[in-house]
C-alpha atoms as a PDB file:
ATOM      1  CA  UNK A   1      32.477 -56.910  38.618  1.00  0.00           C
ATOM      2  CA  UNK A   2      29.274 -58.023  36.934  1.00  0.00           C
ATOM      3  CA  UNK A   3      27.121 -55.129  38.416  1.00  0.00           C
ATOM      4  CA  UNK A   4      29.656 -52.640  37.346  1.00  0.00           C
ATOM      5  CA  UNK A   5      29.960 -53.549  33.622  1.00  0.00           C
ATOM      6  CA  UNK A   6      26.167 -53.120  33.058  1.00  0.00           C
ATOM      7  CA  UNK A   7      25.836 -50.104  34.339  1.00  0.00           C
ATOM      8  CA  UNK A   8      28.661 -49.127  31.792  1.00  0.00           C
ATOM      9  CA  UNK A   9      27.285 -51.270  29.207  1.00  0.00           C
ATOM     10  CA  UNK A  10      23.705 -48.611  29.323  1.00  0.00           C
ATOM     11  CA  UNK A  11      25.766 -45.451  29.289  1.00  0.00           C
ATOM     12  CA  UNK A  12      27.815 -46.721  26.737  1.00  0.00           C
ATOM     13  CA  UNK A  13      24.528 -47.764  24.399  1.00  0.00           C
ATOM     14  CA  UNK A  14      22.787 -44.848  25.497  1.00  0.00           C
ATOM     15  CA  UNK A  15      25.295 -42.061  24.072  1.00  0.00           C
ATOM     16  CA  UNK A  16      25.597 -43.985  20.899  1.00  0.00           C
ATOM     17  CA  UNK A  17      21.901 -43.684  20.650  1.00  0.00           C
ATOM     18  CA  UNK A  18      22.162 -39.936  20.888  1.00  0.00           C
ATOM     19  CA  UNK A  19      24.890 -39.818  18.174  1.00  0.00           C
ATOM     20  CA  UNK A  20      22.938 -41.595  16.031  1.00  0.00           C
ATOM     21  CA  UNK A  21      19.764 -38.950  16.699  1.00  0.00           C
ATOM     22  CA  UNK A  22      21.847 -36.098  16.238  1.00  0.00           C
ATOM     23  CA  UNK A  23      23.288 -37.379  12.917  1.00  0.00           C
ATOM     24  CA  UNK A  24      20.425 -37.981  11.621  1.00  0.00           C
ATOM     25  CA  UNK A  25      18.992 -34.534  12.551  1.00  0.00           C
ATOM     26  CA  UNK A  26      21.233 -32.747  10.398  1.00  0.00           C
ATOM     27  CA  UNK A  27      20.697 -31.658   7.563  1.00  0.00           C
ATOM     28  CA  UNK A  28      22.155 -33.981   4.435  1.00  0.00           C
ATOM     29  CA  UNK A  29      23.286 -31.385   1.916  1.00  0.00           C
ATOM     30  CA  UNK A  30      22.160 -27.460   1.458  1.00  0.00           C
ATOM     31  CA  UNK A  31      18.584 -26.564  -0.868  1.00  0.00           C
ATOM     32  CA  UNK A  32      20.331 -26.224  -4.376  1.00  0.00           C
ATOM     33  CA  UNK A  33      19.270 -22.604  -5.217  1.00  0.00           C
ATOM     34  CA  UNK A  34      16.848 -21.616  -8.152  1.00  0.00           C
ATOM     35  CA  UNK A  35      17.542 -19.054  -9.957  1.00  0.00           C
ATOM     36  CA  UNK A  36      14.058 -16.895 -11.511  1.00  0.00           C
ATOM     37  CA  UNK A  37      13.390 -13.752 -12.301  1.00  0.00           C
ATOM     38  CA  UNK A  38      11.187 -11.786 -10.027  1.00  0.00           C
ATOM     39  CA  UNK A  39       9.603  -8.735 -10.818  1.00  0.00           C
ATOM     40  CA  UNK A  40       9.717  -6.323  -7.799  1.00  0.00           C
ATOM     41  CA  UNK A  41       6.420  -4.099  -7.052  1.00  0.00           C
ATOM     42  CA  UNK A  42       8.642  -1.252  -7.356  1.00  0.00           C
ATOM     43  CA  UNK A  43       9.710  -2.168 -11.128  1.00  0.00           C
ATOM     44  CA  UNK A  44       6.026  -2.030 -12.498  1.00  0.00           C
ATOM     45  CA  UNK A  45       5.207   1.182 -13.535  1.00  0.00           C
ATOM     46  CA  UNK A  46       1.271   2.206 -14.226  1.00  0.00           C
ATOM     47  CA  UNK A  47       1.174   4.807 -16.314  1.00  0.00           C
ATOM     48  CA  UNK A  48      -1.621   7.776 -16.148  1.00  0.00           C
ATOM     49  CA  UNK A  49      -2.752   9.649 -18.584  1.00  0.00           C
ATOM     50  CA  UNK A  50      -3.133  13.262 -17.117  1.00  0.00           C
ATOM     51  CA  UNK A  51      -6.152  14.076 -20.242  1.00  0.00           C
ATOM     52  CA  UNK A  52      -8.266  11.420 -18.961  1.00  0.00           C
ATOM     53  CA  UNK A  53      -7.631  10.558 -14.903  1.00  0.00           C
ATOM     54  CA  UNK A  54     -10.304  10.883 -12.772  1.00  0.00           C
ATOM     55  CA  UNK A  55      -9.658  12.315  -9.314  1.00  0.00           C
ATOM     56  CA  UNK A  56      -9.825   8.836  -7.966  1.00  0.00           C
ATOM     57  CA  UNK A  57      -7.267   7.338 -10.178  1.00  0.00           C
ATOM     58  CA  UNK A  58      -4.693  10.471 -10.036  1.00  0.00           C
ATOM     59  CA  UNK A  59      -4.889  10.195  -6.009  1.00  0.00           C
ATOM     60  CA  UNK A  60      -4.558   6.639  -5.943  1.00  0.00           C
ATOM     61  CA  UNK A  61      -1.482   6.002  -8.594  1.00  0.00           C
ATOM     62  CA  UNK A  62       0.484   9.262  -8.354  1.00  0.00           C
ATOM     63  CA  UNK A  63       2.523   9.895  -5.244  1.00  0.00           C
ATOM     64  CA  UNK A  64       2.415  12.922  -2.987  1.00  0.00           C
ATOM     65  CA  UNK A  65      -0.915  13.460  -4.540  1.00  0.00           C
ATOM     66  CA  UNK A  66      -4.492  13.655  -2.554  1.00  0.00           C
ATOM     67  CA  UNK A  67      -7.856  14.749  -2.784  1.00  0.00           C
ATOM     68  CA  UNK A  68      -6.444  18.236  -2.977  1.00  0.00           C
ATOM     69  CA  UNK A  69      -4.331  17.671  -5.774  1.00  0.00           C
ATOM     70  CA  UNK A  70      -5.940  15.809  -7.893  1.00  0.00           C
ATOM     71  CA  UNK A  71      -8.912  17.738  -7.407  1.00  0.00           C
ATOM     72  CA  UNK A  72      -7.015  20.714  -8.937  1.00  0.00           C
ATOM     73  CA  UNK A  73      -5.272  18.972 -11.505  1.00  0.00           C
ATOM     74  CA  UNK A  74      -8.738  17.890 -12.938  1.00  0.00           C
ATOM     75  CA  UNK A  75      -9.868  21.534 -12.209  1.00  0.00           C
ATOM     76  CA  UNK A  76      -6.504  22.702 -14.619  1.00  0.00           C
ATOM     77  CA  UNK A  77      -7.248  20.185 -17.327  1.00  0.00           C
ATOM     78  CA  UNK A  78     -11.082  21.205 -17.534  1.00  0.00           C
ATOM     79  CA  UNK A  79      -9.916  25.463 -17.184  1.00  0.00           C
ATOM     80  CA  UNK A  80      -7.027  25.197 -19.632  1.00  0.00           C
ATOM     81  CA  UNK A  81      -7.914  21.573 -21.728  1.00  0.00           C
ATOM     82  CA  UNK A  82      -6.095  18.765 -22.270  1.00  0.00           C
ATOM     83  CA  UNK A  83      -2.514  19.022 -21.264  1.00  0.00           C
ATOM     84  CA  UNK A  84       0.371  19.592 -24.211  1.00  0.00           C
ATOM     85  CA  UNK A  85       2.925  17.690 -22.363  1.00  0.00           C
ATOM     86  CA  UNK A  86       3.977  16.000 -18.861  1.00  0.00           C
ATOM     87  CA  UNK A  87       5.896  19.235 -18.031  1.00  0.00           C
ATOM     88  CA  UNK A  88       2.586  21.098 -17.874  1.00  0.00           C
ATOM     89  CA  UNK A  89       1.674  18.796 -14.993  1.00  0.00           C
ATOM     90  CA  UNK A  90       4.110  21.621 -13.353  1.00  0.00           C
ATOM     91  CA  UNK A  91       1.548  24.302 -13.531  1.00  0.00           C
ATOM     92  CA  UNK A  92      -0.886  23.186 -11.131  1.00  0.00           C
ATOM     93  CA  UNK A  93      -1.353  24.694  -8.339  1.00  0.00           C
ATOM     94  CA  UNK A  94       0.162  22.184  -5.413  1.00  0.00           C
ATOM     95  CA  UNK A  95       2.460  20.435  -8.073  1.00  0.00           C
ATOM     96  CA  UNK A  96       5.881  21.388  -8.073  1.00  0.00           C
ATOM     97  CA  UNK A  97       9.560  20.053  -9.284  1.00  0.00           C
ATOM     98  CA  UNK A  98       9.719  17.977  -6.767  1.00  0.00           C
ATOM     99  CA  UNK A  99       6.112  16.008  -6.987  1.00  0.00           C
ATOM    100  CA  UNK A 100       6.659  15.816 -10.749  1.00  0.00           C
ATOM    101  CA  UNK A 101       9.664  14.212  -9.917  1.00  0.00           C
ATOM    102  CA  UNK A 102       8.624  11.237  -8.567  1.00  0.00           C
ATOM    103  CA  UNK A 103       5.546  10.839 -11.046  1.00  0.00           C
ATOM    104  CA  UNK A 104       7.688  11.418 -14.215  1.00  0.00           C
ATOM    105  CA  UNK A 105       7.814   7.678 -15.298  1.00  0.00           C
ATOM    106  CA  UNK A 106       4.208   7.500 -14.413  1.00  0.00           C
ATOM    107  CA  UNK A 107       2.487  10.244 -16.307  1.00  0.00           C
ATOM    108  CA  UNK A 108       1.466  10.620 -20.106  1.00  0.00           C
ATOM    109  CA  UNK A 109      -0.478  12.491 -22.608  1.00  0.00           C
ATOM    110  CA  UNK A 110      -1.440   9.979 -24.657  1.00  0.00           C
END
């Protein structure tokens, strides 16, 4: 009876071992959350102004613009001066609704 009751005895202390590891492996209480304002990528606007971009700066800041583009929208400001308004971004050859579009909240005259 004596060999059978150690045996038992091991087991038993064994798996309360393992309760005890796996108790203390979880976790005690959830990460309170912090709440902070972030300011998304997206949400930071550059503005350009079209009168005084280089070719550099207009292919690098305005989207669906490239070497091409910006190349002719320098080439329209030197031909026709400095532009009147945002709208006359329009005109260039290359630039149409659509472009202007997605650059409105990035362009100015100023």
């Amino acid at each position: 009876m004596r060999i059978t009751l150690v045996p038992s005895f091991v087991m038993a202390v064994l798996l309360g071992f393992s309760g005890v590891v796996v108790a203390n492996t979880a976790p005690a209480s959830p990460a309170p959350v912090v709440s902070e304002a972030v300011i998304s990528p997206e949400a930071q606007v550059v503005t350009i102004n079209l009168n005084t971009a280089d070719e550099a700066t207009l292919q690098r800041e305005l989207l669906g613009v490239g070497a091409a583009k910006a190349k002719a929208i320098v080439a329209y400001r030197e031909a026709n001066g400095d532009f009147a308004s945002t709208d006359e971004l329009m005109e260039v050859k290359g630039i149409g609704k659509a472009i202007f579009e997605k650059n409105r909240d990035k362009v100015a005259i100023n």
